[in-house]
Every structure is written in structure tokens, then in C-alpha cells.
PDB file of N, CA and C in Angstrom:
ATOM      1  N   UNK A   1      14.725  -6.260 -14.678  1.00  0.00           N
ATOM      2  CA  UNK A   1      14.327  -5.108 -15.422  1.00  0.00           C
ATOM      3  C   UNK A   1      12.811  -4.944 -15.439  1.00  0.00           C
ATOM      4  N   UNK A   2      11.893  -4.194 -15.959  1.00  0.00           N
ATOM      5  CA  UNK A   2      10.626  -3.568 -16.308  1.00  0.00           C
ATOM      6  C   UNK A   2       9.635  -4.827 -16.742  1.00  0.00           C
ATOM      7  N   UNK A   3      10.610  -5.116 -18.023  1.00  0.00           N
ATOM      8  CA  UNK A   3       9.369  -6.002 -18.494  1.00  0.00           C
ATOM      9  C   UNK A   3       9.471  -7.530 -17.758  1.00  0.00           C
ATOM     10  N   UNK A   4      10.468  -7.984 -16.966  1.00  0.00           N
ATOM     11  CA  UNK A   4      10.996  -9.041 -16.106  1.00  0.00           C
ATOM     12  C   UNK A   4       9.513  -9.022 -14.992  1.00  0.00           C
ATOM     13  N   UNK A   5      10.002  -7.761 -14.677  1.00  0.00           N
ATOM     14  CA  UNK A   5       8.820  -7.038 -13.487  1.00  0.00           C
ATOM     15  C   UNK A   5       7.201  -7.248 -13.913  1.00  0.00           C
ATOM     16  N   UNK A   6       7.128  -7.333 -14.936  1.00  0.00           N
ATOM     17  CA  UNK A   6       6.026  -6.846 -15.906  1.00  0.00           C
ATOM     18  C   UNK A   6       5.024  -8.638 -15.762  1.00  0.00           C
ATOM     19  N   UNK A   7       6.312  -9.797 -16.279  1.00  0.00           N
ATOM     20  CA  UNK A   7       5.705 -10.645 -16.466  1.00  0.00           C
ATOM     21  C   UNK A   7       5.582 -11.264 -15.393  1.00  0.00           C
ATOM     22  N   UNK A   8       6.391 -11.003 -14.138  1.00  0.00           N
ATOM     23  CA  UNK A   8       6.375 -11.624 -12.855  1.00  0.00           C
ATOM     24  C   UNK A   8       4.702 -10.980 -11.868  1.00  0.00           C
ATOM     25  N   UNK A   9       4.423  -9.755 -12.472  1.00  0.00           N
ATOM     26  CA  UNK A   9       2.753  -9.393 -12.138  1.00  0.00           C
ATOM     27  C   UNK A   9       2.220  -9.742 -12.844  1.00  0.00           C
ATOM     28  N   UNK A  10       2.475 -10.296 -14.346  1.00  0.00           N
ATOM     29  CA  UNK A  10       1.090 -10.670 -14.681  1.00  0.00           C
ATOM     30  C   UNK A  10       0.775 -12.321 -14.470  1.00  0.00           C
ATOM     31  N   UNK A  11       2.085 -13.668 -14.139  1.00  0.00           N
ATOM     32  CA  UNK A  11       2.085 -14.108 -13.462  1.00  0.00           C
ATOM     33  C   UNK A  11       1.508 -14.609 -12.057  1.00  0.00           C
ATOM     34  N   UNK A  12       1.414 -13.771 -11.254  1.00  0.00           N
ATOM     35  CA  UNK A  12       0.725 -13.928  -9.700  1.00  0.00           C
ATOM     36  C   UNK A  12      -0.483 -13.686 -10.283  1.00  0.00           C
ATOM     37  N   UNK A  13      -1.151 -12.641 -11.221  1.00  0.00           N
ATOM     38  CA  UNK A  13      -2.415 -12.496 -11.324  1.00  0.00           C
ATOM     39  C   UNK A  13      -2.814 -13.847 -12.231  1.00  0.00           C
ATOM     40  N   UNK A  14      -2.329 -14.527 -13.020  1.00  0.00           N
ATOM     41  CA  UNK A  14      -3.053 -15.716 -13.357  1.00  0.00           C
ATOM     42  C   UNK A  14      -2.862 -16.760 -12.208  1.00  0.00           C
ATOM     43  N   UNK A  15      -2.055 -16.696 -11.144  1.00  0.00           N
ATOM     44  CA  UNK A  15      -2.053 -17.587 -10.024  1.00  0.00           C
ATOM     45  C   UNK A  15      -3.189 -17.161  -9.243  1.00  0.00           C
ATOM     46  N   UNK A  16      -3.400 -16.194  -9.248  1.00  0.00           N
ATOM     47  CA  UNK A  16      -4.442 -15.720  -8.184  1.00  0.00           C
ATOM     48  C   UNK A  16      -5.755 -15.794  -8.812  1.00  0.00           C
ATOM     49  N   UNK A  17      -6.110 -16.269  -9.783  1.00  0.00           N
ATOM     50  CA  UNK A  17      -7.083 -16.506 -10.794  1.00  0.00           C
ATOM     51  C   UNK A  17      -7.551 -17.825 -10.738  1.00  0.00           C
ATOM     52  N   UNK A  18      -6.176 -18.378 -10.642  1.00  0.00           N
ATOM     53  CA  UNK A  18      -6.375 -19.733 -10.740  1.00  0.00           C
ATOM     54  C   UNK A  18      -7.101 -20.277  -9.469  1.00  0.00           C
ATOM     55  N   UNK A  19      -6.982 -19.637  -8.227  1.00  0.00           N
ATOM     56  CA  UNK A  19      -6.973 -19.841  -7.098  1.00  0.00           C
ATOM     57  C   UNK A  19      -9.016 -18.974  -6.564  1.00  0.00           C
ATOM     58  N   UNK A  20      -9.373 -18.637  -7.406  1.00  0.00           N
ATOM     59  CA  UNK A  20     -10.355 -18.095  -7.331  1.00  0.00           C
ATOM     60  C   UNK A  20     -10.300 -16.505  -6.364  1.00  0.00           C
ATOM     61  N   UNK A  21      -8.928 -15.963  -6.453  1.00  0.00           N
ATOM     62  CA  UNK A  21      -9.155 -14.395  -6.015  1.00  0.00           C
ATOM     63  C   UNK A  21      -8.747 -13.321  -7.213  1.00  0.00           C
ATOM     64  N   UNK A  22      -9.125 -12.347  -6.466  1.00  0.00           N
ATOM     65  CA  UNK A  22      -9.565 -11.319  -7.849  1.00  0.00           C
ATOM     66  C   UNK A  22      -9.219 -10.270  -6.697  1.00  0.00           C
ATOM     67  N   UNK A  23      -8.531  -8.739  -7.191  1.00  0.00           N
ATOM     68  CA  UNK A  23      -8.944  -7.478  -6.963  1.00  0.00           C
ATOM     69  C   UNK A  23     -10.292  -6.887  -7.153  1.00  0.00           C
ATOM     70  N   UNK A  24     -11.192  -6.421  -6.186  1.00  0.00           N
ATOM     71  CA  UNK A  24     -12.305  -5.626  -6.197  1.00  0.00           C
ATOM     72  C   UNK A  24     -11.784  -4.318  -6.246  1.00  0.00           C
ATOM     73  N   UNK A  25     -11.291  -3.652  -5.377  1.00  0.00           N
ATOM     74  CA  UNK A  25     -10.731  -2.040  -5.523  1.00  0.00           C
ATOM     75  C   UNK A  25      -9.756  -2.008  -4.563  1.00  0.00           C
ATOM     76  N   UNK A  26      -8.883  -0.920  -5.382  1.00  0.00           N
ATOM     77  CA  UNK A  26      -7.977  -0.254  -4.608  1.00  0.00           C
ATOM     78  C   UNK A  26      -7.881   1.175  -4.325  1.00  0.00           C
ATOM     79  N   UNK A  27      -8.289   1.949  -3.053  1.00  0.00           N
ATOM     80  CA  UNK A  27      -8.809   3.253  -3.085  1.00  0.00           C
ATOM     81  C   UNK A  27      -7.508   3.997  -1.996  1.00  0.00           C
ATOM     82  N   UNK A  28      -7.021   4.765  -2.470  1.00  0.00           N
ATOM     83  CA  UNK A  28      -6.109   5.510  -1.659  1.00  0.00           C
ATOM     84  C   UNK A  28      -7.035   6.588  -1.022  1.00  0.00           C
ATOM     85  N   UNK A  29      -6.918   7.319   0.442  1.00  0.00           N
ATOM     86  CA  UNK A  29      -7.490   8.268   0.625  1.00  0.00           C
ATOM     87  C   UNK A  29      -6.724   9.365   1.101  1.00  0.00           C
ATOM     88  N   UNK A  30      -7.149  10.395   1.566  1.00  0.00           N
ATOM     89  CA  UNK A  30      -6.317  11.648   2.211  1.00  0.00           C
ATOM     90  C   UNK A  30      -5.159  11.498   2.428  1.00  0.00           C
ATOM     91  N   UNK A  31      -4.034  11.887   1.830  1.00  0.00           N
ATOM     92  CA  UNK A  31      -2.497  11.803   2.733  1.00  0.00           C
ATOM     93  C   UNK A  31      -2.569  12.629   3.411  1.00  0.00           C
ATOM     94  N   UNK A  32      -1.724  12.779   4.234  1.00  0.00           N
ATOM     95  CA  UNK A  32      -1.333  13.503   5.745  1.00  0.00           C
ATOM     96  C   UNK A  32      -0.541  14.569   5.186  1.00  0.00           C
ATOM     97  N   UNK A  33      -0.622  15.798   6.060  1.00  0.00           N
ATOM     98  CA  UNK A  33       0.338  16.446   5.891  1.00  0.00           C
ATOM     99  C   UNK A  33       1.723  16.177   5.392  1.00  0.00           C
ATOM    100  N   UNK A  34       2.116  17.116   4.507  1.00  0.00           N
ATOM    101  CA  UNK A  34       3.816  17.001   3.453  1.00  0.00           C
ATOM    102  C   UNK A  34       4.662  17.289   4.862  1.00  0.00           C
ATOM    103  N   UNK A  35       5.215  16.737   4.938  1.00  0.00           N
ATOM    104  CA  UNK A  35       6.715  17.045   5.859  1.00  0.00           C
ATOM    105  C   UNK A  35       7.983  17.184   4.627  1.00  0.00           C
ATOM    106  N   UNK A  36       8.944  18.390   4.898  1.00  0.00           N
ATOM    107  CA  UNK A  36       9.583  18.308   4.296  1.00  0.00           C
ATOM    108  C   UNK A  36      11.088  18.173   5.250  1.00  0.00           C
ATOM    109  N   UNK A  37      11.760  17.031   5.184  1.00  0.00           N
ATOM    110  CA  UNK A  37      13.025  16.298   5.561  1.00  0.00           C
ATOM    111  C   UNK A  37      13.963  16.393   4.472  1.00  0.00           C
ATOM    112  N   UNK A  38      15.106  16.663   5.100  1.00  0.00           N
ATOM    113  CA  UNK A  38      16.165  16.977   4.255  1.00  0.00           C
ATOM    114  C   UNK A  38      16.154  17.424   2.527  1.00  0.00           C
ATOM    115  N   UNK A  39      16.463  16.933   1.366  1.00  0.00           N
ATOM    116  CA  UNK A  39      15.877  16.812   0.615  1.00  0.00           C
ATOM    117  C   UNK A  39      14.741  16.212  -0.575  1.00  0.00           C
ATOM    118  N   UNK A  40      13.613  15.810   0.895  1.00  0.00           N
ATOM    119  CA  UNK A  40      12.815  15.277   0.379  1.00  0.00           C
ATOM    120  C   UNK A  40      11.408  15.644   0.849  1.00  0.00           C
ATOM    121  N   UNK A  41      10.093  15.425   0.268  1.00  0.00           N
ATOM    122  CA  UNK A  41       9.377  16.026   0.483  1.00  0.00           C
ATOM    123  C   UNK A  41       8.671  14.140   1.296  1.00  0.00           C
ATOM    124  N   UNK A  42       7.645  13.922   2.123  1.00  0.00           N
ATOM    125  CA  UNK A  42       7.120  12.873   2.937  1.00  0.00           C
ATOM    126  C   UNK A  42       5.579  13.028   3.168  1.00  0.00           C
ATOM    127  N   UNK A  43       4.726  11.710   3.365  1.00  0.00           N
ATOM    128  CA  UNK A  43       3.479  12.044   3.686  1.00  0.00           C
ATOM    129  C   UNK A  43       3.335  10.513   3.633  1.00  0.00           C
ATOM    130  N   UNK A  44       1.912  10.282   4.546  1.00  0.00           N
ATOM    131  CA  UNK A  44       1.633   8.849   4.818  1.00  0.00           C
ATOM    132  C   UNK A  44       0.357   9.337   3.735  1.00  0.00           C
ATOM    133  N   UNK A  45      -0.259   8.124   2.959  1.00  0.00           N
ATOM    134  CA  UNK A  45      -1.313   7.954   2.286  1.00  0.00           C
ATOM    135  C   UNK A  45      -2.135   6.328   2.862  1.00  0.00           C
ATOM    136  N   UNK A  46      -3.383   6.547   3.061  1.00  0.00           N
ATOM    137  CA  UNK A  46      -4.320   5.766   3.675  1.00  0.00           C
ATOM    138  C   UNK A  46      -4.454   4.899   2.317  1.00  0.00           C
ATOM    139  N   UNK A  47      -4.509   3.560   2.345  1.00  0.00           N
ATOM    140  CA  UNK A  47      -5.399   2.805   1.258  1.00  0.00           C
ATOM    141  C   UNK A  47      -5.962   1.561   1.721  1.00  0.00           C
ATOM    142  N   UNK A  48      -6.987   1.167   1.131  1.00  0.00           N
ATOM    143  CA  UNK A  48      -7.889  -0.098   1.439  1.00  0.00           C
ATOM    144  C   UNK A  48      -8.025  -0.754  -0.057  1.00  0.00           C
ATOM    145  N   UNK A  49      -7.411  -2.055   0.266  1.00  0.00           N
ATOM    146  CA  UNK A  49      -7.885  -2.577  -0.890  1.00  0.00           C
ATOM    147  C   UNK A  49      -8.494  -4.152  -0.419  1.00  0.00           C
ATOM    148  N   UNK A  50      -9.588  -4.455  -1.278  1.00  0.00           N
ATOM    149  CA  UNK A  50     -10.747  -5.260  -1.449  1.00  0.00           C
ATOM    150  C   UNK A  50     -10.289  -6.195  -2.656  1.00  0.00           C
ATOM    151  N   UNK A  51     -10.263  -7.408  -2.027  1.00  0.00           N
ATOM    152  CA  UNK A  51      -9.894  -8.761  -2.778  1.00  0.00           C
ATOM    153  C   UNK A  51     -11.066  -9.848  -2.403  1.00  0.00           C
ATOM    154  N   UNK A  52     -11.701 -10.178  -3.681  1.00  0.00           N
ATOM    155  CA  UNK A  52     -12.469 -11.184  -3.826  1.00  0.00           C
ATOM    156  C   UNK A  52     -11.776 -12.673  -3.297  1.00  0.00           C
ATOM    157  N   UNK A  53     -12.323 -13.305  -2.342  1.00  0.00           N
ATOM    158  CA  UNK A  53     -11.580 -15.205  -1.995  1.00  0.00           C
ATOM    159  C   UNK A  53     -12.950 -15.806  -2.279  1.00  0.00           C
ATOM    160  N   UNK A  54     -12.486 -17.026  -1.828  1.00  0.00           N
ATOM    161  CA  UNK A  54     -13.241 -17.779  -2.348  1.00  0.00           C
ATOM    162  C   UNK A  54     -14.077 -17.760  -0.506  1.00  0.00           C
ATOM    163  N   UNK A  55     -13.567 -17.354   0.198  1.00  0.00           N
ATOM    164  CA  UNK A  55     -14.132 -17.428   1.919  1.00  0.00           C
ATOM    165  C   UNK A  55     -14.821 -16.223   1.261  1.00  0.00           C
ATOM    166  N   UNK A  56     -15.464 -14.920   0.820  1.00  0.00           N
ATOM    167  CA  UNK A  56     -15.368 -13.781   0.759  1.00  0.00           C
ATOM    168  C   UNK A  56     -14.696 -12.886   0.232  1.00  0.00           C
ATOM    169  N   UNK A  57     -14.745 -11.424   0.961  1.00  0.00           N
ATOM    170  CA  UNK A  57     -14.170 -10.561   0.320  1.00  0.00           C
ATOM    171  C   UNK A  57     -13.289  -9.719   1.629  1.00  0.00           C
ATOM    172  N   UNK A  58     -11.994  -9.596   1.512  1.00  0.00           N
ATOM    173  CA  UNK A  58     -10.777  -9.836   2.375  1.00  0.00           C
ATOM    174  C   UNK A  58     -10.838  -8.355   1.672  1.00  0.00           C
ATOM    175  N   UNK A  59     -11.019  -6.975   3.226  1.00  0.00           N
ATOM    176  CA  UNK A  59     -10.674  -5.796   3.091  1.00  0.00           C
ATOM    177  C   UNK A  59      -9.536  -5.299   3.943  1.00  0.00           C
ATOM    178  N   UNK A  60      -8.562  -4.965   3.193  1.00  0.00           N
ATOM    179  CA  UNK A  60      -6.557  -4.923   4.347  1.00  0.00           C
ATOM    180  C   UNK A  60      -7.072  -3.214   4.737  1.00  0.00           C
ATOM    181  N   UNK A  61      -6.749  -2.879   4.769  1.00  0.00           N
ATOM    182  CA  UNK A  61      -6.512  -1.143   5.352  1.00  0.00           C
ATOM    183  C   UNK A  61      -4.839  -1.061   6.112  1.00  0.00           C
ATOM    184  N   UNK A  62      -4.299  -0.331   5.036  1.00  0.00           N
ATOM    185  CA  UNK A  62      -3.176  -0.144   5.330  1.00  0.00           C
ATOM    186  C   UNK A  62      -3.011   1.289   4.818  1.00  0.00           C
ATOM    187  N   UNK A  63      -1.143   1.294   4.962  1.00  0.00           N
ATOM    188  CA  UNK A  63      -0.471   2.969   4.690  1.00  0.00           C
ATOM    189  C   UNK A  63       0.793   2.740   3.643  1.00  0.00           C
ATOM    190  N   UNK A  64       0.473   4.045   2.284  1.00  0.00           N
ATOM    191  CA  UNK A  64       2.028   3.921   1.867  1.00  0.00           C
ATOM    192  C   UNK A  64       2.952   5.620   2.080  1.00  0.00           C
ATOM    193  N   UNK A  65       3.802   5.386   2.186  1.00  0.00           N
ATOM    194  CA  UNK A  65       4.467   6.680   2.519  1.00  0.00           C
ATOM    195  C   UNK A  65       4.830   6.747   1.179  1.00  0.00           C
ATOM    196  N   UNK A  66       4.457   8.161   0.964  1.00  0.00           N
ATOM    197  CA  UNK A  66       4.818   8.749  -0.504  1.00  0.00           C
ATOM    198  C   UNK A  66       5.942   9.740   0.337  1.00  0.00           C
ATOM    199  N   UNK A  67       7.200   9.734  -0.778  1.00  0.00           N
ATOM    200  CA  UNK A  67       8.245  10.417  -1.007  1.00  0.00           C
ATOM    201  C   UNK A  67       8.788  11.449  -1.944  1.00  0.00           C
ATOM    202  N   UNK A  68       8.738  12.291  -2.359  1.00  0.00           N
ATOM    203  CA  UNK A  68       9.785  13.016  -3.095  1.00  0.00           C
ATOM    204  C   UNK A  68      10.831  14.048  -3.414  1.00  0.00           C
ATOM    205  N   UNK A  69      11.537  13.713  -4.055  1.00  0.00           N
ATOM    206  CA  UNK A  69      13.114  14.292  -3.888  1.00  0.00           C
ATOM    207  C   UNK A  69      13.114  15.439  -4.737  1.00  0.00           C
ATOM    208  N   UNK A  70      11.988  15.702  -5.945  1.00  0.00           N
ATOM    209  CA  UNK A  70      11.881  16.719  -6.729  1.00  0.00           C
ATOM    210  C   UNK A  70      10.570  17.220  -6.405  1.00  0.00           C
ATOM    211  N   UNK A  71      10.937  18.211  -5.599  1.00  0.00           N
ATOM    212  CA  UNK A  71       9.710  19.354  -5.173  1.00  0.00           C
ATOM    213  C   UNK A  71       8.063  18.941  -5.610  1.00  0.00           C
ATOM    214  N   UNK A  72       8.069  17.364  -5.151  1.00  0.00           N
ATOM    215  CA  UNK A  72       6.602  17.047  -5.761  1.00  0.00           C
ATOM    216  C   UNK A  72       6.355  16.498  -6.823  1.00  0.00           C
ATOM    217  N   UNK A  73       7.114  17.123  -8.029  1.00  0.00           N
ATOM    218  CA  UNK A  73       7.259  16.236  -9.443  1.00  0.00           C
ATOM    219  C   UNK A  73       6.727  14.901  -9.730  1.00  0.00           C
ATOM    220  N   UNK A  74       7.630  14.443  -8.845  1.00  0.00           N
ATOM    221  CA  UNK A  74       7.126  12.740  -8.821  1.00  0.00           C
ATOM    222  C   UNK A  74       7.204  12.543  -7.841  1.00  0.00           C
ATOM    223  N   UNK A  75       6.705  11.556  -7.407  1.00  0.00           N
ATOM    224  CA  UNK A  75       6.399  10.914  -6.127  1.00  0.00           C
ATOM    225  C   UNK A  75       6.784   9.067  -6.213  1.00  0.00           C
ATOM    226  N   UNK A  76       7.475   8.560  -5.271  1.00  0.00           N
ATOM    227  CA  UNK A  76       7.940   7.091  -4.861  1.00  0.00           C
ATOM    228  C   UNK A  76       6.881   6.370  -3.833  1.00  0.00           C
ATOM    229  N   UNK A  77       6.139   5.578  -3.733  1.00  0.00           N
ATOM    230  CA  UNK A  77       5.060   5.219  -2.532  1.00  0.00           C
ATOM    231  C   UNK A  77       6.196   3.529  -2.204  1.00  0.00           C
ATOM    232  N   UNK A  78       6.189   3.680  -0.844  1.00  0.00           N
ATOM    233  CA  UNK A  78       6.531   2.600  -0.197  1.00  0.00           C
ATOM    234  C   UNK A  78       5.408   1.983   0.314  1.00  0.00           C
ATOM    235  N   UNK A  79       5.225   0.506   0.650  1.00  0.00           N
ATOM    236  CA  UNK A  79       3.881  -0.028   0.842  1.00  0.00           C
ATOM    237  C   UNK A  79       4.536  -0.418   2.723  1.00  0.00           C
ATOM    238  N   UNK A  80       3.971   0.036   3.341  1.00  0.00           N
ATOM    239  CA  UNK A  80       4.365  -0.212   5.044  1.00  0.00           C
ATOM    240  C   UNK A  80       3.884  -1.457   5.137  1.00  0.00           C
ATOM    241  N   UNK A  81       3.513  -2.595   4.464  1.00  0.00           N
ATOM    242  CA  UNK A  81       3.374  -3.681   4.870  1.00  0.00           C
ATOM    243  C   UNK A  81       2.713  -3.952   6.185  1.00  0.00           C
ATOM    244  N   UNK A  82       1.998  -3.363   6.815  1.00  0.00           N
ATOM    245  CA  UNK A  82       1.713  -3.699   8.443  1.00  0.00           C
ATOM    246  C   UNK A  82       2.388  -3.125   9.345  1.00  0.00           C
ATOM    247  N   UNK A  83       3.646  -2.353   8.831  1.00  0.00           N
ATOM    248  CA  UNK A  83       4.341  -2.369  10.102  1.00  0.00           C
ATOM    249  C   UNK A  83       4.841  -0.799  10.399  1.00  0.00           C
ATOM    250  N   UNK A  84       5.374  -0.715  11.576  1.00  0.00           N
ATOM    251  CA  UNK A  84       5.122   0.505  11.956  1.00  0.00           C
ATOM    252  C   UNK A  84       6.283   1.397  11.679  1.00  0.00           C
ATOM    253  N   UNK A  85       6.280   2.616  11.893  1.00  0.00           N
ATOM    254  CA  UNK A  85       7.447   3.450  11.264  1.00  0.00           C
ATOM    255  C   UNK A  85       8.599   2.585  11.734  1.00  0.00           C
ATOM    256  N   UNK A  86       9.181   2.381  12.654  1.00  0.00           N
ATOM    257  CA  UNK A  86      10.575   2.016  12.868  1.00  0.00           C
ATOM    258  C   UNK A  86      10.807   0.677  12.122  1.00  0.00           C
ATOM    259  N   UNK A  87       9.407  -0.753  11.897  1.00  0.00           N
ATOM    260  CA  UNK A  87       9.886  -1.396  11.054  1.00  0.00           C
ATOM    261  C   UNK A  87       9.875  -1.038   9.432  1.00  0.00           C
ATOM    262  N   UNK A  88       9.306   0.385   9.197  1.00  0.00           N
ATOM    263  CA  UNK A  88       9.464   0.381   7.554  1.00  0.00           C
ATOM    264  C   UNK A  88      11.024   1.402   7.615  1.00  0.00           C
ATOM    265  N   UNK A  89      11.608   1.486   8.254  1.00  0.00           N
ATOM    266  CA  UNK A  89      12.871   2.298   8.495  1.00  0.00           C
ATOM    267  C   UNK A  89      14.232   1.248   8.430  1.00  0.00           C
ATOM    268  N   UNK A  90      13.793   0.387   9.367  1.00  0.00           N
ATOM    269  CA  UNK A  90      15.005  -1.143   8.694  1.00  0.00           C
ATOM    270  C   UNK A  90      15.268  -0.612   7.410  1.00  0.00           C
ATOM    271  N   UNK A  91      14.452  -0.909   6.148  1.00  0.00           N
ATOM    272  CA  UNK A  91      14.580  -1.081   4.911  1.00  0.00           C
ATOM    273  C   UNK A  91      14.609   0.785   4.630  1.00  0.00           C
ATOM    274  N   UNK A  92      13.708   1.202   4.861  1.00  0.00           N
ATOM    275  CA  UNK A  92      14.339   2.866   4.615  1.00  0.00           C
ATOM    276  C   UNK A  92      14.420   4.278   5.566  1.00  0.00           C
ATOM    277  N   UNK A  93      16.025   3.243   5.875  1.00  0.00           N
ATOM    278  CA  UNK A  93      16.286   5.048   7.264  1.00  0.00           C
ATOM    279  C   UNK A  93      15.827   6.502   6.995  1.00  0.00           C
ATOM    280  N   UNK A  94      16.065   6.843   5.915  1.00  0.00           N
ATOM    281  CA  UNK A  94      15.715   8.357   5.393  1.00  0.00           C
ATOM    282  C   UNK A  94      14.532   8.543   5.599  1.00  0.00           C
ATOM    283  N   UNK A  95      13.606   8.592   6.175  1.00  0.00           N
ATOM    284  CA  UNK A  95      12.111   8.629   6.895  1.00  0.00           C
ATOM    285  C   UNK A  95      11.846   9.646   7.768  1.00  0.00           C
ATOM    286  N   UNK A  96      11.409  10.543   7.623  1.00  0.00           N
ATOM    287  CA  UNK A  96      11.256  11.676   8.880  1.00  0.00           C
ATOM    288  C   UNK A  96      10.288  10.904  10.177  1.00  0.00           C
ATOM    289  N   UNK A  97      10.947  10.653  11.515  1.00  0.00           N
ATOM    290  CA  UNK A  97      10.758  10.569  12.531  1.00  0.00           C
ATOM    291  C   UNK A  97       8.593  10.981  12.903  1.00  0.00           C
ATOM    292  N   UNK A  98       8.721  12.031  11.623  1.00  0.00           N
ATOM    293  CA  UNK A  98       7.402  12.831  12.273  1.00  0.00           C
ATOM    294  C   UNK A  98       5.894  11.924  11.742  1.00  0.00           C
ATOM    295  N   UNK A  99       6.787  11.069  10.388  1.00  0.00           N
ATOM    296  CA  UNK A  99       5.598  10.450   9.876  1.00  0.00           C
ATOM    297  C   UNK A  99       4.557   9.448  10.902  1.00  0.00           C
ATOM    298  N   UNK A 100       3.026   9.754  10.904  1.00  0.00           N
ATOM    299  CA  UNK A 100       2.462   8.845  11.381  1.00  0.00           C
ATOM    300  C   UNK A 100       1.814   7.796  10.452  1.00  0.00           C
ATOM    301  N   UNK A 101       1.843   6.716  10.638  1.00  0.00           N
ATOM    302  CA  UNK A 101       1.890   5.118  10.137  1.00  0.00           C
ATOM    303  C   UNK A 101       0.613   4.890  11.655  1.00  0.00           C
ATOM    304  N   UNK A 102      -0.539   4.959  10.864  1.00  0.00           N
ATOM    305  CA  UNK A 102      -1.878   3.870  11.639  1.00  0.00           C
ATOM    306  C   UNK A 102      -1.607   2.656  11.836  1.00  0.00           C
ATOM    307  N   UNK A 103      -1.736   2.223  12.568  1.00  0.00           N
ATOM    308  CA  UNK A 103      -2.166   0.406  12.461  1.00  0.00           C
ATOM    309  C   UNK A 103      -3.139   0.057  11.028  1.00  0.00           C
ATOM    310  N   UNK A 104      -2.000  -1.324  10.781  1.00  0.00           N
ATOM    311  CA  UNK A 104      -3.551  -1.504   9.615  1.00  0.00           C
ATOM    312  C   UNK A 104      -3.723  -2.862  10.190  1.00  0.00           C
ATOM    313  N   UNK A 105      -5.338  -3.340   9.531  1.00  0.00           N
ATOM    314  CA  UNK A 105      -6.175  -3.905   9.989  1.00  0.00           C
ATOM    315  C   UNK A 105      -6.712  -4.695   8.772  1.00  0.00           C
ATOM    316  N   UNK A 106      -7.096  -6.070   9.231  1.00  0.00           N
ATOM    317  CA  UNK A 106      -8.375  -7.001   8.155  1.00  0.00           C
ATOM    318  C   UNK A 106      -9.184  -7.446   8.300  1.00  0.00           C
ATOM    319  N   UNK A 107     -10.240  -7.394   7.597  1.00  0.00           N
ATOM    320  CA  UNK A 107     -11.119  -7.997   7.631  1.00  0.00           C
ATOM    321  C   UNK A 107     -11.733  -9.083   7.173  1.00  0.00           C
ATOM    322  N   UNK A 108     -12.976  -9.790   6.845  1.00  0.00           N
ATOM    323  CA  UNK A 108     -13.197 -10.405   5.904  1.00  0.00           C
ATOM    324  C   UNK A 108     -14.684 -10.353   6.075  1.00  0.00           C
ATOM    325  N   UNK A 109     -15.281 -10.412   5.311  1.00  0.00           N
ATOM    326  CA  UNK A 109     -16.786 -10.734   4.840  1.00  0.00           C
ATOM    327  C   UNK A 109     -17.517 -11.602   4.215  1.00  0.00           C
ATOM    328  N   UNK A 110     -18.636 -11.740   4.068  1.00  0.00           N
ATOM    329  CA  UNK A 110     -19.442 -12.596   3.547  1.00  0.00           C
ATOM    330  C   UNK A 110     -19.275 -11.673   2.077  1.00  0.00           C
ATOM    331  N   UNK A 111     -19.492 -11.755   0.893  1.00  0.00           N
ATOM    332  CA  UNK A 111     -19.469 -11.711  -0.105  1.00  0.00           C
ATOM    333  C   UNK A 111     -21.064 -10.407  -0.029  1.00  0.00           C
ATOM    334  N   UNK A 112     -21.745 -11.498   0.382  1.00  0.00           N
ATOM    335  CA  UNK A 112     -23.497 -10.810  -0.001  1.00  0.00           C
ATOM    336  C   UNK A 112     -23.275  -9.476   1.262  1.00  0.00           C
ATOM    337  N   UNK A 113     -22.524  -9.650   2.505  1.00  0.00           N
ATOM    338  CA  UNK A 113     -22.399  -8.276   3.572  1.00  0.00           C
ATOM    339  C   UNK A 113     -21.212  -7.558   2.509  1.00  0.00           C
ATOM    340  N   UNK A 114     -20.313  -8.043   1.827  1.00  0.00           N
ATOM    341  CA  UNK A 114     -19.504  -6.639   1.267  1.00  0.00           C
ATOM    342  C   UNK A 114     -20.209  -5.718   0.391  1.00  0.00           C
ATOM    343  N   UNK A 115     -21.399  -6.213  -0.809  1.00  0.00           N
ATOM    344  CA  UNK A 115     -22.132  -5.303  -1.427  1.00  0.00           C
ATOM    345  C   UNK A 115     -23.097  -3.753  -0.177  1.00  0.00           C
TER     346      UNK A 115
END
């Protein structure tokens, strides 16, 4: 349930504390054009998020496909994990064919080069 969910994130974040990493930012940018598939509305959204290590500061650049079934209302974001439309389709077929999914990419930095 919610609050199950609730304590299992706040959990990893005292593990990841413990471990000396931290969230710096999480910035979504431009989604892509709305495709509208069957009854649902689709779009890839760009995000980069910036995590403090103890090597540096570890920047992912990835994609989540936002979904929705009520004309926009709300919106569902799937996190593509790395992988490309046909592997985020395993887990959810209902995917319009048209979505483009970038490669994502990491980095890492020196701490004093991420400022």
C-alpha cells in the first residue's frame, strides 16, 4: 500500500545517507510531442538527475514516458530505465510504436567540475 511505499523510500534514503550519497537535482525538460494512441494520450519527457557520491557527482540523463487515459487530467510517468522502446514495452505493450526513447547516458565528475 501507500504508506508501505512511503516507508520503503524513506528507507533507501537513510541507506543512501548512510553511504554518503545525496540527490542534487532532478530536472525534467521538454516532452515531445502528445501522440494520441487508442485511448490514451503519450509523450517521452527528458530528465537528468544529479546525485552527490562520495567519487563525485554521478549525472544519469534519461527518459520517462508520460501517459494519459483522461484527456490530460492526469498523467502516469514510466521511468525507461535505460532501455529502449521495445525493452520498456516487455513490461508495457500499450505504447505507441511512434514514441522516441534517446539513449541515456552517465556521467561522473569531480565534485569541484560539477559546480
Amino acid at each position: 500500500g501507500k504508506e508501505q511505499y512511503i516507508g520503503q523510500l524513506e528507507n533507501s534514503r537513510k541507506d543512501m545517507k548512510k553511504l554518503g550519497i545525496s540527490y542534487l537535482t532532478v530536472k525534467s525538460g521538454t516532452p515531445s510531442a502528445i501522440i494520441q494512441y487508442g485511448n490514451e494520450l503519450q509523450c517521452v519527457v527528458p530528465q537528468v538527475v544529479e546525485i552527490k557520491t562520495t567519487a563525485g557527482v554521478l549525472r544519469n540523463e534519461s527518459s520517462l514516458i508520460a501517459v494519459s487515459s483522461d484527456e490530460g487530467q492526469t498523467w502516469l510517468f514510466i521511468d525507461t530505465g535505460g532501455k529502449d522502446l521495445q525493452g520498456v514495452k516487455e513490461y508495457f505493450p500499450k505504447l505507441s510504436d511512434e514514441l522516441i526513447i534517446p539513449p541515456s547516458s552517465q556521467t561522473m565528475e569531480d565534485e569541484q567540475d560539477a559546480k
